[in-house]
PDB file of N, CA and C in Angstrom:
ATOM      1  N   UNK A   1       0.838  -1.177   0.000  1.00  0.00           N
ATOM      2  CA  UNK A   1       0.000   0.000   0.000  1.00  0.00           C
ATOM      3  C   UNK A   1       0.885   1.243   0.000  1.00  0.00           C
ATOM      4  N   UNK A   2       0.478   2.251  -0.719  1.00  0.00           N
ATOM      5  CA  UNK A   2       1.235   3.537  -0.643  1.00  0.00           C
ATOM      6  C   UNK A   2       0.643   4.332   0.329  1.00  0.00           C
ATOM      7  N   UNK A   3       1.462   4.745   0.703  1.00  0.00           N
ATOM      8  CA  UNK A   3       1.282   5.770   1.511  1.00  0.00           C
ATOM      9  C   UNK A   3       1.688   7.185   1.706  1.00  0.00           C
ATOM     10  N   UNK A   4       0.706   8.117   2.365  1.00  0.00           N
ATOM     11  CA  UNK A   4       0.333   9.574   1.997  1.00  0.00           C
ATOM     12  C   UNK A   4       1.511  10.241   2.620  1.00  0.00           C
ATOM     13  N   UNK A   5       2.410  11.150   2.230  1.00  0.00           N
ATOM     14  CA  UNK A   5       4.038  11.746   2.866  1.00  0.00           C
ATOM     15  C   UNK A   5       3.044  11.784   3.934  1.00  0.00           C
ATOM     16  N   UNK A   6       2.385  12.265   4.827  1.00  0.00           N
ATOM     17  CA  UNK A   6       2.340  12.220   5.992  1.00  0.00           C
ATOM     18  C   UNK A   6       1.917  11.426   7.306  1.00  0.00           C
ATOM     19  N   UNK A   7       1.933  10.488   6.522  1.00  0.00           N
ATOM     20  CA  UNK A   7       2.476   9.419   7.245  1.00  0.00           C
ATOM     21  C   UNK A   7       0.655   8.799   7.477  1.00  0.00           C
ATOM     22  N   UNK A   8      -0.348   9.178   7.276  1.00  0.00           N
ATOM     23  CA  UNK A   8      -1.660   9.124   7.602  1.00  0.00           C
ATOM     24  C   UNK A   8      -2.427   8.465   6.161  1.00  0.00           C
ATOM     25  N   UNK A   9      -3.291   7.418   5.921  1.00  0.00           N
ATOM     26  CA  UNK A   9      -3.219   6.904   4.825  1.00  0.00           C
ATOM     27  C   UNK A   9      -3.231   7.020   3.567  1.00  0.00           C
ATOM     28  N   UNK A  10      -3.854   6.729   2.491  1.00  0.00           N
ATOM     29  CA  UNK A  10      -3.303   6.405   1.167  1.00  0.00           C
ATOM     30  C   UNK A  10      -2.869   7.479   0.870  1.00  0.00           C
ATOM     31  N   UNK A  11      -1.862   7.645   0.120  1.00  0.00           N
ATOM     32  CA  UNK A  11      -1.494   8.938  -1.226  1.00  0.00           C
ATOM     33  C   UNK A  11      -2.063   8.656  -2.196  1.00  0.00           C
ATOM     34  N   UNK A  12      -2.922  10.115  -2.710  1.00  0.00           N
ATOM     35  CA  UNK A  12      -3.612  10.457  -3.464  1.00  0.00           C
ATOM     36  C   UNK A  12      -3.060   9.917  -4.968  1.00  0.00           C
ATOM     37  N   UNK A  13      -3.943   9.195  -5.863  1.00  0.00           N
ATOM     38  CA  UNK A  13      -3.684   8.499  -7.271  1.00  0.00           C
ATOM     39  C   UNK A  13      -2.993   9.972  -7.791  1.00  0.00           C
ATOM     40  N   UNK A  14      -2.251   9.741  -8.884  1.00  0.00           N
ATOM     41  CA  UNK A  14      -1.675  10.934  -9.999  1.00  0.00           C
ATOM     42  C   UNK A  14      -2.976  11.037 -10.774  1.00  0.00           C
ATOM     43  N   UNK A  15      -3.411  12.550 -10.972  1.00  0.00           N
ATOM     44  CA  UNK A  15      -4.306  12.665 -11.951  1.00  0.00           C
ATOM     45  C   UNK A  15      -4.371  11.882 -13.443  1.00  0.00           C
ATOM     46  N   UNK A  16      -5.298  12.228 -13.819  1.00  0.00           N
ATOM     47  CA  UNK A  16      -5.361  10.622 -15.241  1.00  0.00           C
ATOM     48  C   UNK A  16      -4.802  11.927 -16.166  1.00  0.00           C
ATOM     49  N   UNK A  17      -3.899  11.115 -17.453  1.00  0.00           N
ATOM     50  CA  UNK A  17      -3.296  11.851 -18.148  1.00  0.00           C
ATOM     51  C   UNK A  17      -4.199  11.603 -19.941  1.00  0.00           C
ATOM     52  N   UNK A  18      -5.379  11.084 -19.313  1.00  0.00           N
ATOM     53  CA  UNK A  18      -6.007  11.338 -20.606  1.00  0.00           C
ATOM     54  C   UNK A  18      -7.096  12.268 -20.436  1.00  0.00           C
ATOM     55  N   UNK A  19      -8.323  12.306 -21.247  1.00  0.00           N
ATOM     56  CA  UNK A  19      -9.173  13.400 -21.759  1.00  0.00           C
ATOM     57  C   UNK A  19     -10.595  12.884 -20.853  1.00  0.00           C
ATOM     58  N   UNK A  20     -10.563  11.984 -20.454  1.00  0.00           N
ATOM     59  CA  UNK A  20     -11.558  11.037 -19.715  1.00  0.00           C
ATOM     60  C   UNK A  20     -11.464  10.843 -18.231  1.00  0.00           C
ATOM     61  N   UNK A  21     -11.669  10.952 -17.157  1.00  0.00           N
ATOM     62  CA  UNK A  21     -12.011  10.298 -16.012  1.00  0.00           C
ATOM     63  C   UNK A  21     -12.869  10.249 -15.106  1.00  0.00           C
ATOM     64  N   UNK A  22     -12.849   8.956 -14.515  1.00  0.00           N
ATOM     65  CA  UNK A  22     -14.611   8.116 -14.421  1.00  0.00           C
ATOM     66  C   UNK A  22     -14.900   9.211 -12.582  1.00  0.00           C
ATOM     67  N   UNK A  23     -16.269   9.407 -13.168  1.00  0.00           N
ATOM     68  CA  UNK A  23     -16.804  10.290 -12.227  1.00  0.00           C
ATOM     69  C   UNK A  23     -16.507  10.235 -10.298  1.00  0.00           C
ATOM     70  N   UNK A  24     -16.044   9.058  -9.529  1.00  0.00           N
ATOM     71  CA  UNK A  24     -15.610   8.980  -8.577  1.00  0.00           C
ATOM     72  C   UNK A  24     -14.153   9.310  -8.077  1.00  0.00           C
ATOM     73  N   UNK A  25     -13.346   9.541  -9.306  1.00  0.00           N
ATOM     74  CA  UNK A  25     -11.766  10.243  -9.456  1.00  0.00           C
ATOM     75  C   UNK A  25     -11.908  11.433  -9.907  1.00  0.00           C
ATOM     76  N   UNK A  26     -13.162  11.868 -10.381  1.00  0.00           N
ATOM     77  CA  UNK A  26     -13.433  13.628 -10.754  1.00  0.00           C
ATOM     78  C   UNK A  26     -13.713  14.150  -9.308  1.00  0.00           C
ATOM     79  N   UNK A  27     -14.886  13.023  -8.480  1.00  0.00           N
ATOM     80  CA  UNK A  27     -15.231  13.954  -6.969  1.00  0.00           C
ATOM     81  C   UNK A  27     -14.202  14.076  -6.353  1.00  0.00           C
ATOM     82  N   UNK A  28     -13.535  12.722  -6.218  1.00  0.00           N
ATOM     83  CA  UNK A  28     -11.954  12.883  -5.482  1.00  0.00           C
ATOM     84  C   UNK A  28     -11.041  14.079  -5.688  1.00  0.00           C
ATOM     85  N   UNK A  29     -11.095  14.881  -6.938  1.00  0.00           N
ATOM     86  CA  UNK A  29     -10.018  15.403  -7.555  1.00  0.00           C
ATOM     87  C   UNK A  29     -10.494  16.958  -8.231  1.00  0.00           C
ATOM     88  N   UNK A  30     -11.899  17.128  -7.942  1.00  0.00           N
ATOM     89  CA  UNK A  30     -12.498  18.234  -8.828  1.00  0.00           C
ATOM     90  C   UNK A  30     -11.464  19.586  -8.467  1.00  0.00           C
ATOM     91  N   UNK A  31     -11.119  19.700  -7.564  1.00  0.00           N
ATOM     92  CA  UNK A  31     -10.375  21.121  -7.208  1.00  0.00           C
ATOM     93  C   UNK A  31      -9.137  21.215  -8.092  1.00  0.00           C
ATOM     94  N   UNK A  32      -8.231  20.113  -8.285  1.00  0.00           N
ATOM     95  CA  UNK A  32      -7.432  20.271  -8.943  1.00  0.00           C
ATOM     96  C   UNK A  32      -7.482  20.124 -10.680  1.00  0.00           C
ATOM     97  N   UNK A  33      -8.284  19.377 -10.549  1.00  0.00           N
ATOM     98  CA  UNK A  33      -8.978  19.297 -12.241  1.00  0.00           C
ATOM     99  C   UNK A  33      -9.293  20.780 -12.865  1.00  0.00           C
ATOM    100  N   UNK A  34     -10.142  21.366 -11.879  1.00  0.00           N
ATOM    101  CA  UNK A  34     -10.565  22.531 -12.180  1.00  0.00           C
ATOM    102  C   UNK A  34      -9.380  23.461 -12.620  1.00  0.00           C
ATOM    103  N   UNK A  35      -8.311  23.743 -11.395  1.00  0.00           N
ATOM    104  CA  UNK A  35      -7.040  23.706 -12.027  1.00  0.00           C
ATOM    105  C   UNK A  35      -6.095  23.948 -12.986  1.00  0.00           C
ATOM    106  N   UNK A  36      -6.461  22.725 -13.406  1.00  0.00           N
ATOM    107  CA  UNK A  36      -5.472  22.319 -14.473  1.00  0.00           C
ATOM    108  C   UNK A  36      -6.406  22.797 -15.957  1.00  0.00           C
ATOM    109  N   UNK A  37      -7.391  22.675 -15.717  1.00  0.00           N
ATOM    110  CA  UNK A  37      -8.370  23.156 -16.831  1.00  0.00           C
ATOM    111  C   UNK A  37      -7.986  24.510 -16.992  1.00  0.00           C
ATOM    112  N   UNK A  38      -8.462  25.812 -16.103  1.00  0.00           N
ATOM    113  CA  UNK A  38      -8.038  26.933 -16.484  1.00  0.00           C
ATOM    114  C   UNK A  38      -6.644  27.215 -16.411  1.00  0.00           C
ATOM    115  N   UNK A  39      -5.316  26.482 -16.159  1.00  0.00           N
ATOM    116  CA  UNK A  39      -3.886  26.714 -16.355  1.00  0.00           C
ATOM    117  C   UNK A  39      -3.813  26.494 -18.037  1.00  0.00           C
ATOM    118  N   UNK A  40      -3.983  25.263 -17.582  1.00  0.00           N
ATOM    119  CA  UNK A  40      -3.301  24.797 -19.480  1.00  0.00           C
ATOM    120  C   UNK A  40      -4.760  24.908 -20.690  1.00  0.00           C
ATOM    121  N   UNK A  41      -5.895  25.104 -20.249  1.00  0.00           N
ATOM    122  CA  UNK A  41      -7.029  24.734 -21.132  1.00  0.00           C
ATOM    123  C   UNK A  41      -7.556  23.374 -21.435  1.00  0.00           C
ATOM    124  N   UNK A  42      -7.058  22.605 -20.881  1.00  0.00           N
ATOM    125  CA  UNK A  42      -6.966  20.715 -21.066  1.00  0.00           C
ATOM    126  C   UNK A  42      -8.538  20.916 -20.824  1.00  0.00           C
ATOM    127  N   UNK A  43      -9.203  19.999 -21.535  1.00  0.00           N
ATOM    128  CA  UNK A  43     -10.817  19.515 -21.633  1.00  0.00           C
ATOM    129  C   UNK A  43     -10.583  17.889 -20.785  1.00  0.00           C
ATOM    130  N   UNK A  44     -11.746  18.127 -19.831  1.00  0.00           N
ATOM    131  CA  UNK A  44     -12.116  16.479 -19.340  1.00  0.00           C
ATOM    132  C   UNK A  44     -13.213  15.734 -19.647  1.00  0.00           C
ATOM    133  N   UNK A  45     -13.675  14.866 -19.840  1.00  0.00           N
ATOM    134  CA  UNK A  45     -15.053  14.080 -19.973  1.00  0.00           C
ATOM    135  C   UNK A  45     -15.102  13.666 -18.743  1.00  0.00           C
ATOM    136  N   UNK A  46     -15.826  13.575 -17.855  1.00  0.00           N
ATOM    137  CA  UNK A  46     -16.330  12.625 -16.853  1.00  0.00           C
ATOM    138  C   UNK A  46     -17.750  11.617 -17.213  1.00  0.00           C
ATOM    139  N   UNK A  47     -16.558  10.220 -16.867  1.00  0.00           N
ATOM    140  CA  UNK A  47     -17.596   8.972 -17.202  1.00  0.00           C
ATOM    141  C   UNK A  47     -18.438   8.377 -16.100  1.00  0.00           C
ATOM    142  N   UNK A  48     -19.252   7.708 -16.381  1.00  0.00           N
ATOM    143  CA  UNK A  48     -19.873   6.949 -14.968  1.00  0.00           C
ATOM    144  C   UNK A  48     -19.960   5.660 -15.642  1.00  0.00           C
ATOM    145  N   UNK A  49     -19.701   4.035 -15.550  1.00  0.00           N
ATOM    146  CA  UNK A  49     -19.449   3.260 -15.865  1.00  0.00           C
ATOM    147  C   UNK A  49     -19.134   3.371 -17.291  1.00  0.00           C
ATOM    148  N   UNK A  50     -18.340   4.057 -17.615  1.00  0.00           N
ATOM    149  CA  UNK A  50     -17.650   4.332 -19.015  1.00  0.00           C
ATOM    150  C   UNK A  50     -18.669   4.874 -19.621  1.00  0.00           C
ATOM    151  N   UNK A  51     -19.395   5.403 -19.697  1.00  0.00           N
ATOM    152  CA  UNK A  51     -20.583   6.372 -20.420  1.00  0.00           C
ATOM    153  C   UNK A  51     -20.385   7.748 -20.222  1.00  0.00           C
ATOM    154  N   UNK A  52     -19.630   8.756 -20.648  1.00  0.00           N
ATOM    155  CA  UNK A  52     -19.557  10.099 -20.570  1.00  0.00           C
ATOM    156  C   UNK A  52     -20.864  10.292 -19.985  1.00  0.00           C
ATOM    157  N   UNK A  53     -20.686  11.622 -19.488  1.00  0.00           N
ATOM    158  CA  UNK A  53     -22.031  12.407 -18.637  1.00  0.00           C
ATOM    159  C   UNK A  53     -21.691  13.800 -18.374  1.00  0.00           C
ATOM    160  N   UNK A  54     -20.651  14.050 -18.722  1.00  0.00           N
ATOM    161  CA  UNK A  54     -20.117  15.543 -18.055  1.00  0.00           C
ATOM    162  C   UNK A  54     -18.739  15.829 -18.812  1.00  0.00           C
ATOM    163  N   UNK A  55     -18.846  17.397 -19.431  1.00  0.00           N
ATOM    164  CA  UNK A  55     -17.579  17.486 -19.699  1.00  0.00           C
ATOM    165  C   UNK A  55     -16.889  19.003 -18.974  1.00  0.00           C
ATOM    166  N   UNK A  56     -16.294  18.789 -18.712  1.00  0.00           N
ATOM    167  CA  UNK A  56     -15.379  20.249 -18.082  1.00  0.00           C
ATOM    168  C   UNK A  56     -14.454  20.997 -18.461  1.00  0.00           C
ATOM    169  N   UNK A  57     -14.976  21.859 -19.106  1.00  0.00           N
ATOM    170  CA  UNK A  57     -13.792  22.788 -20.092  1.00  0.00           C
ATOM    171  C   UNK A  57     -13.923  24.010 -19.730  1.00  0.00           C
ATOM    172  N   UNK A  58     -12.746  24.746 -19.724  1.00  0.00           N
ATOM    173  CA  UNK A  58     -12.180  26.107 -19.698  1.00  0.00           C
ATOM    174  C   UNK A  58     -13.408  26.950 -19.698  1.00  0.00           C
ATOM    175  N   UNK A  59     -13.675  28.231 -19.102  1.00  0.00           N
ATOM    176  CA  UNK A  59     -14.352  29.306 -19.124  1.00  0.00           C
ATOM    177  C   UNK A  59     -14.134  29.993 -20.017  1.00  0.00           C
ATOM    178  N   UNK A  60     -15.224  30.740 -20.885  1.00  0.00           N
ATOM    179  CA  UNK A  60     -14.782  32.175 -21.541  1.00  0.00           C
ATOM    180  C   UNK A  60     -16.168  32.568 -21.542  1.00  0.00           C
ATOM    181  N   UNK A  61     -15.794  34.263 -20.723  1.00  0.00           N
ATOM    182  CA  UNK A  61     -16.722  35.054 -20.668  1.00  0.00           C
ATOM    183  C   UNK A  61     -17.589  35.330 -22.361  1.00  0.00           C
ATOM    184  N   UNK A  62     -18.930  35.538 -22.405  1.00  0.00           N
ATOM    185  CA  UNK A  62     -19.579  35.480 -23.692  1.00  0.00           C
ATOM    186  C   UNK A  62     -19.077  37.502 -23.906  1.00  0.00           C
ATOM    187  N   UNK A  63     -19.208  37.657 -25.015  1.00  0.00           N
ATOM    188  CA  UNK A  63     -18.693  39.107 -25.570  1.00  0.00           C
ATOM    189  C   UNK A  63     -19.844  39.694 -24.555  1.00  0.00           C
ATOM    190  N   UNK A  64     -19.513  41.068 -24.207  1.00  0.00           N
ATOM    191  CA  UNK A  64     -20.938  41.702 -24.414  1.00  0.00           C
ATOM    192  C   UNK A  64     -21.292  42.670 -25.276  1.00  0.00           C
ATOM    193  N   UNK A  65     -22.565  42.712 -25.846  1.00  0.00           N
ATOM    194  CA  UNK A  65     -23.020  43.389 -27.447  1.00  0.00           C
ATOM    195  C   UNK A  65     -22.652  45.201 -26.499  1.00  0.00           C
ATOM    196  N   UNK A  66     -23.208  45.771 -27.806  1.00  0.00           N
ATOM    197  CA  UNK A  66     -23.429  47.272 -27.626  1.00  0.00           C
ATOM    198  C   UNK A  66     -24.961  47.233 -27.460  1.00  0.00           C
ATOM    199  N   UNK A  67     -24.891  48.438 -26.891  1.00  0.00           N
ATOM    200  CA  UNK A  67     -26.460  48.914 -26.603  1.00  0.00           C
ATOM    201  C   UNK A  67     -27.372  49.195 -27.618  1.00  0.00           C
ATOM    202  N   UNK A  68     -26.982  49.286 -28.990  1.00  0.00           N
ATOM    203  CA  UNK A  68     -27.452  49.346 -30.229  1.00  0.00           C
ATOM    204  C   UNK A  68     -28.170  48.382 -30.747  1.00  0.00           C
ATOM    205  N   UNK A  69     -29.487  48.187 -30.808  1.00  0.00           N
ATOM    206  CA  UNK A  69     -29.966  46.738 -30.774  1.00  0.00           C
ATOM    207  C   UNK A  69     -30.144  45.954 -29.293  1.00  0.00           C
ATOM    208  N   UNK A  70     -29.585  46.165 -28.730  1.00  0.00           N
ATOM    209  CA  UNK A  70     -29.987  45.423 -27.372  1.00  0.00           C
ATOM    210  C   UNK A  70     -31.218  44.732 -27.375  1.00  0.00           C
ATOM    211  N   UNK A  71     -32.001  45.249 -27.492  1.00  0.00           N
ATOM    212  CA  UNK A  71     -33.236  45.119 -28.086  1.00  0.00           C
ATOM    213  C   UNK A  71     -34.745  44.205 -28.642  1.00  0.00           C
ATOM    214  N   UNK A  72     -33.507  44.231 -29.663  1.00  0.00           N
ATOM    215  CA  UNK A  72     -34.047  43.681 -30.866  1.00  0.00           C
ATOM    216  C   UNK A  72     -34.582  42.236 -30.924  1.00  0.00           C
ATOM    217  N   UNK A  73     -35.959  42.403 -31.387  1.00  0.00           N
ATOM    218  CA  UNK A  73     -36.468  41.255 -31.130  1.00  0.00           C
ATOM    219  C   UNK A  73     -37.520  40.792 -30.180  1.00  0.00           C
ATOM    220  N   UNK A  74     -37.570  41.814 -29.230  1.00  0.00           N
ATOM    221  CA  UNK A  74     -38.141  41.693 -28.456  1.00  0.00           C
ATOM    222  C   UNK A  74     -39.579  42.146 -28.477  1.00  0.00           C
ATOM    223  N   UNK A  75     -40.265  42.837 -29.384  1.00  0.00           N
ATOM    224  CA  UNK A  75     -41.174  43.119 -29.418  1.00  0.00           C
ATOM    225  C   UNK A  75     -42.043  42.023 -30.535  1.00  0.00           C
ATOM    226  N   UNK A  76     -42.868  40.991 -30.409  1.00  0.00           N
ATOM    227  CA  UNK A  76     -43.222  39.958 -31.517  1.00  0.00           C
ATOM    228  C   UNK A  76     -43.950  40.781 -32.265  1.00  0.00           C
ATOM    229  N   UNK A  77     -44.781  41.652 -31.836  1.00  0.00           N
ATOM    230  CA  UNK A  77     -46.161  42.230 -33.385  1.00  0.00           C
ATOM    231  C   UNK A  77     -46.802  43.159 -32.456  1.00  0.00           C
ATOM    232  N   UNK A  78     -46.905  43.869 -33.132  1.00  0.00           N
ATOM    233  CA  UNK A  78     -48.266  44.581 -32.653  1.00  0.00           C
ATOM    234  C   UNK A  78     -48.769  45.818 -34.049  1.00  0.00           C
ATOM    235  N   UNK A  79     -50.002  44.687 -34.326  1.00  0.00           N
ATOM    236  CA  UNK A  79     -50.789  45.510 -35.571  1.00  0.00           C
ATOM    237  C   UNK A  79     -51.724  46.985 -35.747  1.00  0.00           C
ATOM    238  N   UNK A  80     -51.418  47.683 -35.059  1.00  0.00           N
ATOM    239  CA  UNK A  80     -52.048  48.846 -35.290  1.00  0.00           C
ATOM    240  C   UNK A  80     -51.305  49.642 -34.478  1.00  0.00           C
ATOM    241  N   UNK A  81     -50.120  50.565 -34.836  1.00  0.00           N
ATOM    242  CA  UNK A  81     -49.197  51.210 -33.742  1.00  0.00           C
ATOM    243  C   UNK A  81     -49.850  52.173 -34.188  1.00  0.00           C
ATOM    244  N   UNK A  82     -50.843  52.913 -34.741  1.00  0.00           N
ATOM    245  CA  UNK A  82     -51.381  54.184 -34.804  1.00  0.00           C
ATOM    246  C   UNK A  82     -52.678  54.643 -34.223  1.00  0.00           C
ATOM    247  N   UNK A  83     -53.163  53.487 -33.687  1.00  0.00           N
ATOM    248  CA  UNK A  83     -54.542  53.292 -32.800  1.00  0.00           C
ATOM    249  C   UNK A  83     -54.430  53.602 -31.515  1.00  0.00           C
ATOM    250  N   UNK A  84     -55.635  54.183 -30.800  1.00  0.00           N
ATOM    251  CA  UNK A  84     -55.753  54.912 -29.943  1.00  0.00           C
ATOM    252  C   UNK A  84     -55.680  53.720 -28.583  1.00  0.00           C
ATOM    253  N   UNK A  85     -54.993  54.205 -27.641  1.00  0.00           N
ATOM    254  CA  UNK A  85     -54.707  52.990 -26.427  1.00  0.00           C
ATOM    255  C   UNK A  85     -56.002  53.094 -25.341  1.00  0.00           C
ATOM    256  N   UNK A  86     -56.745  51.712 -25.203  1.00  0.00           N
ATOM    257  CA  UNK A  86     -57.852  51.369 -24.923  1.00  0.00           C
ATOM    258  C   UNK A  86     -57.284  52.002 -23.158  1.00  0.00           C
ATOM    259  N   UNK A  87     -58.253  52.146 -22.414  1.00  0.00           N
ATOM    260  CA  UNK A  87     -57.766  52.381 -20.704  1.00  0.00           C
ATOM    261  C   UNK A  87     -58.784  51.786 -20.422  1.00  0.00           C
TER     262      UNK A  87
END
């Protein structure tokens, strides 16, 4: 059995060096996964009996538009914009 440098039990497995690992070594390991994801950009799959279910990749903030249009779209129809407003 290996054991943890401090003398208290197991030492922790080496992270998996492929693109895949099975969802009970992701809970074990999510802090450093996370990690290593935003250091280097590395993508993970997390499996659950070898069936992907989750993948964990890098952040990027979405653009944000201009206020020009912001808008748009938002109004679906309205057929008579020259008619008098009912109260």
């Amino acid at each position: 059995m290996i054991r943890h440098p401090s003398g208290r039990g197991r030492a922790p497995r080496p992270l998996p060096a492929g693109p895949s690992i099975p969802a009970a070594a992701f809970k074990a390991r999510c802090l450093k996964l996370m990690d290593r994801v935003r250091e280097t950009g590395t993508e993970f799959v997390v499996t659950k009996h070898g069936e992907p279910v989750a993948r964990l990749v890098p952040y990027t903030a979405p653009r944000r538009g201009g206020l020009f249009g912001a808008m748009k779209g938002s109004v679906l129809g309205y057929d008579g914009p020259f008619d008098p407003i009912e109260s």
